[in-house]
C-alpha atoms as a PDB file:
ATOM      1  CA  UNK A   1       0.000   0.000   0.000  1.00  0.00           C
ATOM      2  CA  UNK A   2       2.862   2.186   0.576  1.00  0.00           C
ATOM      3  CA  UNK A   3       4.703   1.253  -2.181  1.00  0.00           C
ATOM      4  CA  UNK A   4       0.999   2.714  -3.876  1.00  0.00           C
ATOM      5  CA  UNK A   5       1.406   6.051  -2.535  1.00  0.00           C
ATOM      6  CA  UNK A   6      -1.816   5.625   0.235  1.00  0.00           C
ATOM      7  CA  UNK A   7      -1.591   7.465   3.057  1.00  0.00           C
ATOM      8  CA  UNK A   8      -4.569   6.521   4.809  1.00  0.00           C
ATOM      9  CA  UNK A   9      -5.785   2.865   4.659  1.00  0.00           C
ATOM     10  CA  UNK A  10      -8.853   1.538   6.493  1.00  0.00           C
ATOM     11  CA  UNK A  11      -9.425  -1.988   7.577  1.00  0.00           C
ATOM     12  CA  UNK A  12     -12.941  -2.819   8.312  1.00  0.00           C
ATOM     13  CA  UNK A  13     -13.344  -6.415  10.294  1.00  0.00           C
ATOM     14  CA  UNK A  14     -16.130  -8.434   9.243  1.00  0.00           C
ATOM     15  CA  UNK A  15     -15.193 -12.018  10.098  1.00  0.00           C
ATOM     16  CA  UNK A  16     -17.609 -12.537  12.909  1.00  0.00           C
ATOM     17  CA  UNK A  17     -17.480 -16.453  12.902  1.00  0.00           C
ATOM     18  CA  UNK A  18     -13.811 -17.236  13.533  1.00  0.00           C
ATOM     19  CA  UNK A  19     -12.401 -16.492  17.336  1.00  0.00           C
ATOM     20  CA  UNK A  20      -9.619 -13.963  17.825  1.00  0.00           C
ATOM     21  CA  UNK A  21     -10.308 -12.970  13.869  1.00  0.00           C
ATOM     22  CA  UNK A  22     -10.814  -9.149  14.691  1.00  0.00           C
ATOM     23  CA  UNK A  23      -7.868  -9.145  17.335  1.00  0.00           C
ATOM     24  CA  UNK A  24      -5.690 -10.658  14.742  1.00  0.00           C
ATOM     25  CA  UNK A  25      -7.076  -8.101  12.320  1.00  0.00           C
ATOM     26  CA  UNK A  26      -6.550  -5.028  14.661  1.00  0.00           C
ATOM     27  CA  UNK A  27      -3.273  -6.213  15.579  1.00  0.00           C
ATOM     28  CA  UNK A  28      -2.017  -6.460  11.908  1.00  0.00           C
ATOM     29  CA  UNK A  29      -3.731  -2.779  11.650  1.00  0.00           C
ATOM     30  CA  UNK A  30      -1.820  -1.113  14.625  1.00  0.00           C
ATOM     31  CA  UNK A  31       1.430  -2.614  13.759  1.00  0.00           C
ATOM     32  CA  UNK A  32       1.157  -1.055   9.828  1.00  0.00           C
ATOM     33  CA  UNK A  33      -0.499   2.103  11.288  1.00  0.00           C
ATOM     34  CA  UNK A  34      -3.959   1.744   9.391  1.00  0.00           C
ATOM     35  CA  UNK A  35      -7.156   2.869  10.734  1.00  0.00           C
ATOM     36  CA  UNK A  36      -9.235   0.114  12.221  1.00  0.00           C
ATOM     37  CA  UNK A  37     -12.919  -0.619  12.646  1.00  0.00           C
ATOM     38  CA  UNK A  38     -14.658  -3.279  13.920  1.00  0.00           C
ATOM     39  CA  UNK A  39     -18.143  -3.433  15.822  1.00  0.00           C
ATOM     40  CA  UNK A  40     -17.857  -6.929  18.005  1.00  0.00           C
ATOM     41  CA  UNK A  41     -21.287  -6.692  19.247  1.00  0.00           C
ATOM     42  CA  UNK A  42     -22.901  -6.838  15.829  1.00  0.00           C
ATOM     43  CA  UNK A  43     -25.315  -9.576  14.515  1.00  0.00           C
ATOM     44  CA  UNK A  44     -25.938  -8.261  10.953  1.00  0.00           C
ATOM     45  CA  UNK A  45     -22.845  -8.111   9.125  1.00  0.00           C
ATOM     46  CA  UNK A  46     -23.939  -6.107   5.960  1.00  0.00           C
ATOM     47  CA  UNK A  47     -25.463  -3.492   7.946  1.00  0.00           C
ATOM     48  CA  UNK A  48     -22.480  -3.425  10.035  1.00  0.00           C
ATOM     49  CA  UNK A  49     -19.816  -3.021   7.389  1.00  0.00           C
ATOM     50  CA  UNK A  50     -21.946  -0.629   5.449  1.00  0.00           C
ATOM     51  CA  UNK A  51     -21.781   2.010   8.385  1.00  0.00           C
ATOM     52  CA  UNK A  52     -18.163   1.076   9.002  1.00  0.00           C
ATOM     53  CA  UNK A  53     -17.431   1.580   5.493  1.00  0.00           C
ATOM     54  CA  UNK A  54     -19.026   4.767   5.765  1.00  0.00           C
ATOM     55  CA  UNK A  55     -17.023   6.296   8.604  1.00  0.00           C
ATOM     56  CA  UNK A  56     -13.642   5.346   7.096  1.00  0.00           C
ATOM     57  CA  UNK A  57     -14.729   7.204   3.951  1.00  0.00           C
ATOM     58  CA  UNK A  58     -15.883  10.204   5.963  1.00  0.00           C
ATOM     59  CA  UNK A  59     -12.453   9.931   8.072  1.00  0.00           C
ATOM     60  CA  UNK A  60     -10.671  10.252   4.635  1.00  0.00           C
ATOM     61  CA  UNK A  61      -9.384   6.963   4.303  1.00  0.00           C
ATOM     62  CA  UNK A  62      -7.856   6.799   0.405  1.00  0.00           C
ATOM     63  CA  UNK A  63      -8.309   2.997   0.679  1.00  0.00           C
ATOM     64  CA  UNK A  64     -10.691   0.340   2.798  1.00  0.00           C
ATOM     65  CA  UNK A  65     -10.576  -3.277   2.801  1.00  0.00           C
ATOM     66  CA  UNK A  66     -13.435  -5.512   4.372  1.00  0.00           C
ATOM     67  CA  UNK A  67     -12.439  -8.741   6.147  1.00  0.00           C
ATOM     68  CA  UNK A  68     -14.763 -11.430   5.454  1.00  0.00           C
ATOM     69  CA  UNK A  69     -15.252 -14.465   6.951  1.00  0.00           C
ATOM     70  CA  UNK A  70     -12.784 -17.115   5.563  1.00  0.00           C
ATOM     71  CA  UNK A  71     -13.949 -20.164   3.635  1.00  0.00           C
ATOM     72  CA  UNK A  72     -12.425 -23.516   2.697  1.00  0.00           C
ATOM     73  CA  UNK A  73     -15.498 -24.747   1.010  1.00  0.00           C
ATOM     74  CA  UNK A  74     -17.816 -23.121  -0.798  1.00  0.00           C
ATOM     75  CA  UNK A  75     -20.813 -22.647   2.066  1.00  0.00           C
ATOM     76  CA  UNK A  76     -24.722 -21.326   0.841  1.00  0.00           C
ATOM     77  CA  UNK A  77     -24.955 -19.003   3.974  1.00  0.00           C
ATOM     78  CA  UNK A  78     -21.798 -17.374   3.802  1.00  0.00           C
ATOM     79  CA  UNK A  79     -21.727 -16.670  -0.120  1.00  0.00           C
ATOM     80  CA  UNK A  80     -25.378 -15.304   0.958  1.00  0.00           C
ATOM     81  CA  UNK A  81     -23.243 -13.154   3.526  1.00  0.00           C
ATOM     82  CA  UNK A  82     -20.497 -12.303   1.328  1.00  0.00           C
ATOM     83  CA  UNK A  83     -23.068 -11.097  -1.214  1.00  0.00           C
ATOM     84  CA  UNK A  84     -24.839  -8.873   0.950  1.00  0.00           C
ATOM     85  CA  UNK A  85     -21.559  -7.480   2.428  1.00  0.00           C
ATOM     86  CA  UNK A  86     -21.101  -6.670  -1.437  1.00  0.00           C
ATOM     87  CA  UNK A  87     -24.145  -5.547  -1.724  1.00  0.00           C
ATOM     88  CA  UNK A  88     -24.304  -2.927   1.625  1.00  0.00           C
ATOM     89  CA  UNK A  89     -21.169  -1.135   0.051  1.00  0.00           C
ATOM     90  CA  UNK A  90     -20.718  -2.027  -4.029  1.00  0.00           C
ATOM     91  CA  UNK A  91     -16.698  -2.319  -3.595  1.00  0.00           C
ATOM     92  CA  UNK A  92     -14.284  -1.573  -6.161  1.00  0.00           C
ATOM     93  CA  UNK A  93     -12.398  -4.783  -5.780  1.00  0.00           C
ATOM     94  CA  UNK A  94     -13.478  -8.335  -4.826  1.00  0.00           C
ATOM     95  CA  UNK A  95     -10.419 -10.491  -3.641  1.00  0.00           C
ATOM     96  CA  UNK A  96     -10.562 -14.059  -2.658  1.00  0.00           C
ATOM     97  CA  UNK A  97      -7.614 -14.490  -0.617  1.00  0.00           C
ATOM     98  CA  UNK A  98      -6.472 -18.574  -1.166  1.00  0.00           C
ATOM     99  CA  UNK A  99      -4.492 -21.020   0.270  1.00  0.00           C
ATOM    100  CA  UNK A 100      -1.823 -21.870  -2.280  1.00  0.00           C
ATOM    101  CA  UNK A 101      -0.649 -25.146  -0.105  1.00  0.00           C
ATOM    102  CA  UNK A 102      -4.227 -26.534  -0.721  1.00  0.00           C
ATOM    103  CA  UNK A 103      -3.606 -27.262  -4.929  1.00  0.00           C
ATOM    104  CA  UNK A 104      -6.969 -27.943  -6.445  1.00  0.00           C
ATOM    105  CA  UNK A 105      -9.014 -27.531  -3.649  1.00  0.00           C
ATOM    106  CA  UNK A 106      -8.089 -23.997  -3.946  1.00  0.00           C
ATOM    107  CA  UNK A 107      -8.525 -24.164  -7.272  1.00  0.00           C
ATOM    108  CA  UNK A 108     -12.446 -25.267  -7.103  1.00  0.00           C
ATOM    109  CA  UNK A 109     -13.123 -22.982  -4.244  1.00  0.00           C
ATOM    110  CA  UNK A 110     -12.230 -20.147  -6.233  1.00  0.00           C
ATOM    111  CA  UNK A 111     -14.112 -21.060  -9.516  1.00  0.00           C
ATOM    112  CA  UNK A 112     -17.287 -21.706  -7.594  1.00  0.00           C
ATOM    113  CA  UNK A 113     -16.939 -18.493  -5.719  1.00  0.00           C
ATOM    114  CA  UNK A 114     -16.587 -16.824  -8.902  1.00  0.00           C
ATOM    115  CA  UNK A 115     -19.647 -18.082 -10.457  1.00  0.00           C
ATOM    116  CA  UNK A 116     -21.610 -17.161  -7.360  1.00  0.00           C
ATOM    117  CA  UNK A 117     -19.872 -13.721  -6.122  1.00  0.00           C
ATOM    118  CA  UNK A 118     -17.843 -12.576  -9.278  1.00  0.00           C
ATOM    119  CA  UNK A 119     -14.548 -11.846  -8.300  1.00  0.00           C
ATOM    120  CA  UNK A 120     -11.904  -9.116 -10.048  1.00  0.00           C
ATOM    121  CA  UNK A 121      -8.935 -11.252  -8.554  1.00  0.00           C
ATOM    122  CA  UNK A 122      -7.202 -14.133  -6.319  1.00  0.00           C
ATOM    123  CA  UNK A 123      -4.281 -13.213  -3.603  1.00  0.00           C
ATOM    124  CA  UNK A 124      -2.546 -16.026  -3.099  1.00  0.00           C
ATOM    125  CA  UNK A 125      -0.648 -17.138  -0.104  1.00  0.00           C
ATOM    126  CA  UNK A 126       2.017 -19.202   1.240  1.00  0.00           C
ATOM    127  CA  UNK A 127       2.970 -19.236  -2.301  1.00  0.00           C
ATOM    128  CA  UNK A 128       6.871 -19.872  -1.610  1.00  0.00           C
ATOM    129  CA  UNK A 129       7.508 -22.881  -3.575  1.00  0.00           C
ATOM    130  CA  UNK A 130       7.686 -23.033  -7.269  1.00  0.00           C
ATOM    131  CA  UNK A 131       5.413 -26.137  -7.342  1.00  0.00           C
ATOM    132  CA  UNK A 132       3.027 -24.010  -5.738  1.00  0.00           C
ATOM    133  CA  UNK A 133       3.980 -21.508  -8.352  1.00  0.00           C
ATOM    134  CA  UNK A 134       2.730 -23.488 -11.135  1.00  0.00           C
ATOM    135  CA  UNK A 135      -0.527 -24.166  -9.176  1.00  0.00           C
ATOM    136  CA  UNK A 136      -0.852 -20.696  -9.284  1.00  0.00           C
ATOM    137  CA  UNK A 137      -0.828 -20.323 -12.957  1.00  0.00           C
ATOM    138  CA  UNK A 138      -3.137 -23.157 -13.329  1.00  0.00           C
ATOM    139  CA  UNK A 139      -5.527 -21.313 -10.970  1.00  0.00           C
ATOM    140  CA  UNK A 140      -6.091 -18.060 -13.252  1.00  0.00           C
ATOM    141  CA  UNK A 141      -6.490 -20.403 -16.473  1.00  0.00           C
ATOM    142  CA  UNK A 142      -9.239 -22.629 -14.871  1.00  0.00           C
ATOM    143  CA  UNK A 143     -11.214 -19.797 -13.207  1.00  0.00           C
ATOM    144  CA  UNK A 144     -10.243 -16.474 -15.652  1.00  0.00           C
ATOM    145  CA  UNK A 145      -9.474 -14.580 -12.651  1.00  0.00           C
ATOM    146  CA  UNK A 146      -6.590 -12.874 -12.654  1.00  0.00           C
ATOM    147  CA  UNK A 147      -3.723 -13.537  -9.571  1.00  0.00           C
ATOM    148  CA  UNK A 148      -3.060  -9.989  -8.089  1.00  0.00           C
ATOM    149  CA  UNK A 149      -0.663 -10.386  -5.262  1.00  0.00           C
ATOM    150  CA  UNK A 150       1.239 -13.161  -3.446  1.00  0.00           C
ATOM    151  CA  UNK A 151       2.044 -13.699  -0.147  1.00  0.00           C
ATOM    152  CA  UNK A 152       5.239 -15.875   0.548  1.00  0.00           C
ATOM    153  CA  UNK A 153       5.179 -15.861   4.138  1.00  0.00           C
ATOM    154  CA  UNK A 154       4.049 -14.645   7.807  1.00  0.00           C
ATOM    155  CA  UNK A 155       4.904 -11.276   7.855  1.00  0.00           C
ATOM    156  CA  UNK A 156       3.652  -8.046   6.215  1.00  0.00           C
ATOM    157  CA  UNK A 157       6.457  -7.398   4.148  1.00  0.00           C
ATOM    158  CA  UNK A 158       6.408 -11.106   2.565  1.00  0.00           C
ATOM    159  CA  UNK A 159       3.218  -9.877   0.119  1.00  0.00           C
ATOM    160  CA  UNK A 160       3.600  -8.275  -3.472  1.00  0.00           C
ATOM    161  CA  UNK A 161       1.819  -7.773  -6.858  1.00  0.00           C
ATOM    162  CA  UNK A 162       2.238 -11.541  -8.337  1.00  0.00           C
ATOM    163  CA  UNK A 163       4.066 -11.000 -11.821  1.00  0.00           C
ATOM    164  CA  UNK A 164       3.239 -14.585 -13.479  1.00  0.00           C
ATOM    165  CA  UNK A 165       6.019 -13.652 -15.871  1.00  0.00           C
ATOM    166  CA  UNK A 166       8.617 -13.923 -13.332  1.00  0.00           C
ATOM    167  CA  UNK A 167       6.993 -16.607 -11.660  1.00  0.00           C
ATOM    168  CA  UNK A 168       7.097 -18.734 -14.840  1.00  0.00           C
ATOM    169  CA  UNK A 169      11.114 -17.675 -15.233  1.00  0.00           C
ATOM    170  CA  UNK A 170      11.425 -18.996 -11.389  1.00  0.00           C
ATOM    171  CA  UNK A 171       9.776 -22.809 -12.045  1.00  0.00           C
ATOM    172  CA  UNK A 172      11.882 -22.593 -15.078  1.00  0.00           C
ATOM    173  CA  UNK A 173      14.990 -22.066 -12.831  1.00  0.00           C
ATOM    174  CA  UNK A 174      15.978 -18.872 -14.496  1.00  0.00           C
ATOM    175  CA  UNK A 175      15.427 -17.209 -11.439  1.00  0.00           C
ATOM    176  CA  UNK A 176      13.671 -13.374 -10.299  1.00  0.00           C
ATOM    177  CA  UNK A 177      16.692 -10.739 -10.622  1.00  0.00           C
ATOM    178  CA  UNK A 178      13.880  -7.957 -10.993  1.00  0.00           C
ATOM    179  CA  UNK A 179      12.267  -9.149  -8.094  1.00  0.00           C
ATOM    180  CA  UNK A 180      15.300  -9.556  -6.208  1.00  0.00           C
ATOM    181  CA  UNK A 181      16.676  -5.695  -7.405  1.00  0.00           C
ATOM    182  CA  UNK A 182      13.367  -4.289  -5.986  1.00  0.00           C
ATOM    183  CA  UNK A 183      13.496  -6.168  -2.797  1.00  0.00           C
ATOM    184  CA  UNK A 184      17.414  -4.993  -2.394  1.00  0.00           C
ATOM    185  CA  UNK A 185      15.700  -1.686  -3.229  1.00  0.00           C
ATOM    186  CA  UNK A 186      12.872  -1.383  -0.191  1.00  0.00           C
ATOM    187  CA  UNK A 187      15.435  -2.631   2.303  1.00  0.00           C
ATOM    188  CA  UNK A 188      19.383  -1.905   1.916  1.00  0.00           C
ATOM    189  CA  UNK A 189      20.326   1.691   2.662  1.00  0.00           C
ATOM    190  CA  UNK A 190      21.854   2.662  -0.520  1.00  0.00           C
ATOM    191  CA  UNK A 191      24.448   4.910   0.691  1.00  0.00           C
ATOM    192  CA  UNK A 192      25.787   2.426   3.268  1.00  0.00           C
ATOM    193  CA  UNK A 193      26.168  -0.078   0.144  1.00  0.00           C
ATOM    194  CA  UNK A 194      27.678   2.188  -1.569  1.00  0.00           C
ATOM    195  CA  UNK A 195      30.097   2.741   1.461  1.00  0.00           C
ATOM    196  CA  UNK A 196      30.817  -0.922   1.803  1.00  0.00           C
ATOM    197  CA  UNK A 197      31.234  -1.388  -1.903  1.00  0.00           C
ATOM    198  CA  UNK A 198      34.001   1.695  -1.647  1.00  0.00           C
ATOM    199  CA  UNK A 199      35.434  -0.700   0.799  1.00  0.00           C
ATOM    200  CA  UNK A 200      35.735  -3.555  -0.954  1.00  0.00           C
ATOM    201  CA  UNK A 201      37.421  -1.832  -3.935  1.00  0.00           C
ATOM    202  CA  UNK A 202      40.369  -0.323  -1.889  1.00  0.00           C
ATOM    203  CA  UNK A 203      40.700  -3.706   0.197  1.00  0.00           C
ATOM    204  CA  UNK A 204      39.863  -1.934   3.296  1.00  0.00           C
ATOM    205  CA  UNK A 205      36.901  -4.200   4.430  1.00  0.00           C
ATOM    206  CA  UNK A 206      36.775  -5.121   7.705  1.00  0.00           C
ATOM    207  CA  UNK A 207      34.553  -7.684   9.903  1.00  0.00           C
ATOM    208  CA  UNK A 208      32.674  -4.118  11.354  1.00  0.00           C
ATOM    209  CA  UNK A 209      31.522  -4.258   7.320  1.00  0.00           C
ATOM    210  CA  UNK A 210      30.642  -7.714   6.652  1.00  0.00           C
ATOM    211  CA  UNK A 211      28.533  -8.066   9.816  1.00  0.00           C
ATOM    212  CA  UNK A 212      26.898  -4.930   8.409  1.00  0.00           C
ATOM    213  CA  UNK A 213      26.771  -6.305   5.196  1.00  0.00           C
ATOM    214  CA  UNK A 214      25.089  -9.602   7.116  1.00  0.00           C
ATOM    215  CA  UNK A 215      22.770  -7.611   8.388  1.00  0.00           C
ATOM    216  CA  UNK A 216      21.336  -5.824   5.204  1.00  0.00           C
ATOM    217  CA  UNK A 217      21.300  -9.011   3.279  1.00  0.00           C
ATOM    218  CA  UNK A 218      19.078 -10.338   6.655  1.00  0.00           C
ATOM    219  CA  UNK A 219      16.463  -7.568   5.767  1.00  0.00           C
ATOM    220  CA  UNK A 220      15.532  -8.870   2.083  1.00  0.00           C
ATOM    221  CA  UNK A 221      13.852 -12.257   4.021  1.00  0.00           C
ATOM    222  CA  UNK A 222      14.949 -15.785   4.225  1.00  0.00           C
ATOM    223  CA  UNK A 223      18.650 -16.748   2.024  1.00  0.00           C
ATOM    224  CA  UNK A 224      16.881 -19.777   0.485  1.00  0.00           C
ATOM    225  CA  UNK A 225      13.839 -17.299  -1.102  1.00  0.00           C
ATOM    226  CA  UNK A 226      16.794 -15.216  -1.903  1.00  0.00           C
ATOM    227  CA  UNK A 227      18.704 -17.971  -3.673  1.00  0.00           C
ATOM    228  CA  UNK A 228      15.506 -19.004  -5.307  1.00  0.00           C
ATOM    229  CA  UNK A 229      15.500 -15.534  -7.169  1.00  0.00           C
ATOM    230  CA  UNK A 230      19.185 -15.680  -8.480  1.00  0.00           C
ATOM    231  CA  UNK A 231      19.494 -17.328 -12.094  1.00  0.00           C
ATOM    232  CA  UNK A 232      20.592 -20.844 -11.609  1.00  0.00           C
ATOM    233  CA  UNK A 233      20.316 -21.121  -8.055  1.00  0.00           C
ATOM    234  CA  UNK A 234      16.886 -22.602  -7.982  1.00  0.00           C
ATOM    235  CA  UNK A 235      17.468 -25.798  -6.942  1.00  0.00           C
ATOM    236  CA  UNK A 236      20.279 -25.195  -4.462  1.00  0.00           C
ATOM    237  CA  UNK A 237      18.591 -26.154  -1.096  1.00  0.00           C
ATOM    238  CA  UNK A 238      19.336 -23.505   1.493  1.00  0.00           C
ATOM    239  CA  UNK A 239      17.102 -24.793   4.270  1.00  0.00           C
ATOM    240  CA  UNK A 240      16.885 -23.968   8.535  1.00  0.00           C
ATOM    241  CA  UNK A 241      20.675 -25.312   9.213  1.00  0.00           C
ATOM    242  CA  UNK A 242      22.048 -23.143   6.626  1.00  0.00           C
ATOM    243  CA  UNK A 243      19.965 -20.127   8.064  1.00  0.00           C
ATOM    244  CA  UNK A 244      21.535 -21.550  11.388  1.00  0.00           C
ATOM    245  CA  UNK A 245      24.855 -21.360  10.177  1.00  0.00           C
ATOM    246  CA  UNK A 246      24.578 -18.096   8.886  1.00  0.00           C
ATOM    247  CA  UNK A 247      22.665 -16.378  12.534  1.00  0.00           C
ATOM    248  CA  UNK A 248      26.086 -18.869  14.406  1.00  0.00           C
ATOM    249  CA  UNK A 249      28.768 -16.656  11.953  1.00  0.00           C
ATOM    250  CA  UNK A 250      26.432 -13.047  13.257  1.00  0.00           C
ATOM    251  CA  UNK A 251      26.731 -14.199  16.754  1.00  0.00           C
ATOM    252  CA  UNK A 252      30.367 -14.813  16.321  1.00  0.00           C
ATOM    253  CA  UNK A 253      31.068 -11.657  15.083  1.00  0.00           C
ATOM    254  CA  UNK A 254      28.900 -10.135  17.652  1.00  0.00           C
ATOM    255  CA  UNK A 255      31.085 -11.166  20.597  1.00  0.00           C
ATOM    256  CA  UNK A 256      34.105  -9.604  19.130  1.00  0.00           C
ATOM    257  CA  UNK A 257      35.229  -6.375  20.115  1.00  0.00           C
ATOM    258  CA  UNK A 258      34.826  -3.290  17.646  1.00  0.00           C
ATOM    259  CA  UNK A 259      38.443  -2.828  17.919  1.00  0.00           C
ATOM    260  CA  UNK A 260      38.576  -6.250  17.205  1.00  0.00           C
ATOM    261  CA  UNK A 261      36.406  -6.131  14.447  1.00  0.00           C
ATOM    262  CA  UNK A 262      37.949  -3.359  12.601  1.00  0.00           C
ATOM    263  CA  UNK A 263      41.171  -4.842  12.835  1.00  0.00           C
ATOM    264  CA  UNK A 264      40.778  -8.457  12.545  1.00  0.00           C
ATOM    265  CA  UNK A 265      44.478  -8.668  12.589  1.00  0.00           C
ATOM    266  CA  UNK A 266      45.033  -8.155  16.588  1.00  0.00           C
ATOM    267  CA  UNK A 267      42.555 -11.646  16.838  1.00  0.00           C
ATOM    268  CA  UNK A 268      45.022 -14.805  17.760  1.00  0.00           C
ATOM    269  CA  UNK A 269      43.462 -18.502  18.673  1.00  0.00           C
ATOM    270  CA  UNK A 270      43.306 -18.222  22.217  1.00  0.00           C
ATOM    271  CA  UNK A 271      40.475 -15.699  21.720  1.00  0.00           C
END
């Protein structure tokens, strides 16, 4: 959303069937700084999120997404709910959010939800293997329905516009490097690389720099989605003991002195 120049987004909870769904929901909204609204006494859902819908709008929020009740199988009284939710605020957008894990299940959820509530596109998540990558491409040819964004793991910053272009180059094993640029983009301070690079050329790096360096390359998410993205490096398997490994070097570093650090030299084996 950032990334889309909004400055005000407004999530509106309506998942009143699932415990803890609006906590989770106002929890997710606090830590990104969105507005929130949620009425936890309500019984009539449409009614609800048509007068929460309404306040965000007249609080000038640029952007509002309704929560819905989630749905593994296609259920008569919730698509009547989810239709009246539609029909209490006529949104722009109507995203079903799917489990990419689940293969063709999610595959016939989403058609029959599209014949019943017509959607404009699928987000896809836990879509960080490229098996799962190819069920995602199978998806949008059975049902029509575009794939909009992908979400590739747990956290907020692990979701993106799906490009099914660079997805395809991925299964292939030709790897993301336009992916990969933008994500060394949003998260490496450019001026410090550029610092560190400086380094490098005039054979001044020290260990100060490459736990820095350590650090950056932390930011852009797990090293095995990371490997996945570099041409080639597909099917190298960088897995929890090589994440290990890396996080044991860190904490190694870490216990070393700065002088000791910037002048690795001074280091002998009794220390």
């Amino acid at each position: 959303m950032k990334k889309e120049g909004l400055r005000k987004p407004s999530l509106v909870a309506a998942d009143l069937r699932r415990p803890a769904a609006i906590d989770q929901l106002e929890t997710l909204a606090k830590n990104e700084g969105f507005d929130f609204r949620a009425d936890r006494a309500a019984t009539d859902v449409a009614g609800m999120v048509g007068r929460l819908v309404k306040e965000a709008e007249a609080a000038a929020a640029d952007l509002v997404i309704v929560d819905t009740a989630g749905r593994l199988q296609v259920d008569g009284d919730l698509m009547e709910e989810v239709r009246r939710v539609r029909d209490a605020f006529q949104p722009h957008e109507v995203f079903l959010v799917a489990d990419a894990a689940l293969g063709q299940q999610a595959v016939d959820v989403a058609t029959e939800f599209h014949e019943s509530t017509p959607l404009t596109g699928i987000i896809l998540t836990k879509l960080d293997g490229d098996a799962r990558g190819g069920a995602a491409l199978s998806m949008k040819s059975v049902t029509g329905v575009p794939i909009r964004y992908m979400g590739t793991g747990e956290k907020s910053g692990d979701f993106d516009t799906f490009h099914p272009d660079r997805m395809a180059q991925r299964i292939l094993g030709m790897g993301d490097v336009v992916s990969l640029v933008e994500k060394a983009q949003e998260v490496v301070d450019q001026k410090e690389a550029e610092r560190l690079a400086e380094k490098m050329r005039k054979a001044d790096f020290d260990l100060e720099d490459f736990l820095a360096q350590m650090q950056q390359m932390k930011k852009m998410g797990p090293l095995g989605d990371i490997m996945k993205m570099m041409p080639g490096m597909g099917n190298v398997q960088v897995g929890a003991k090589e994440e290990k490994m890396l996080g044991k070097t860190e904490a190694i570093v870490l216990s070393m002195t700065r002088k000791e650090r910037r002048n690795p030299d001074i280091l002998n084996g009794s220390r």
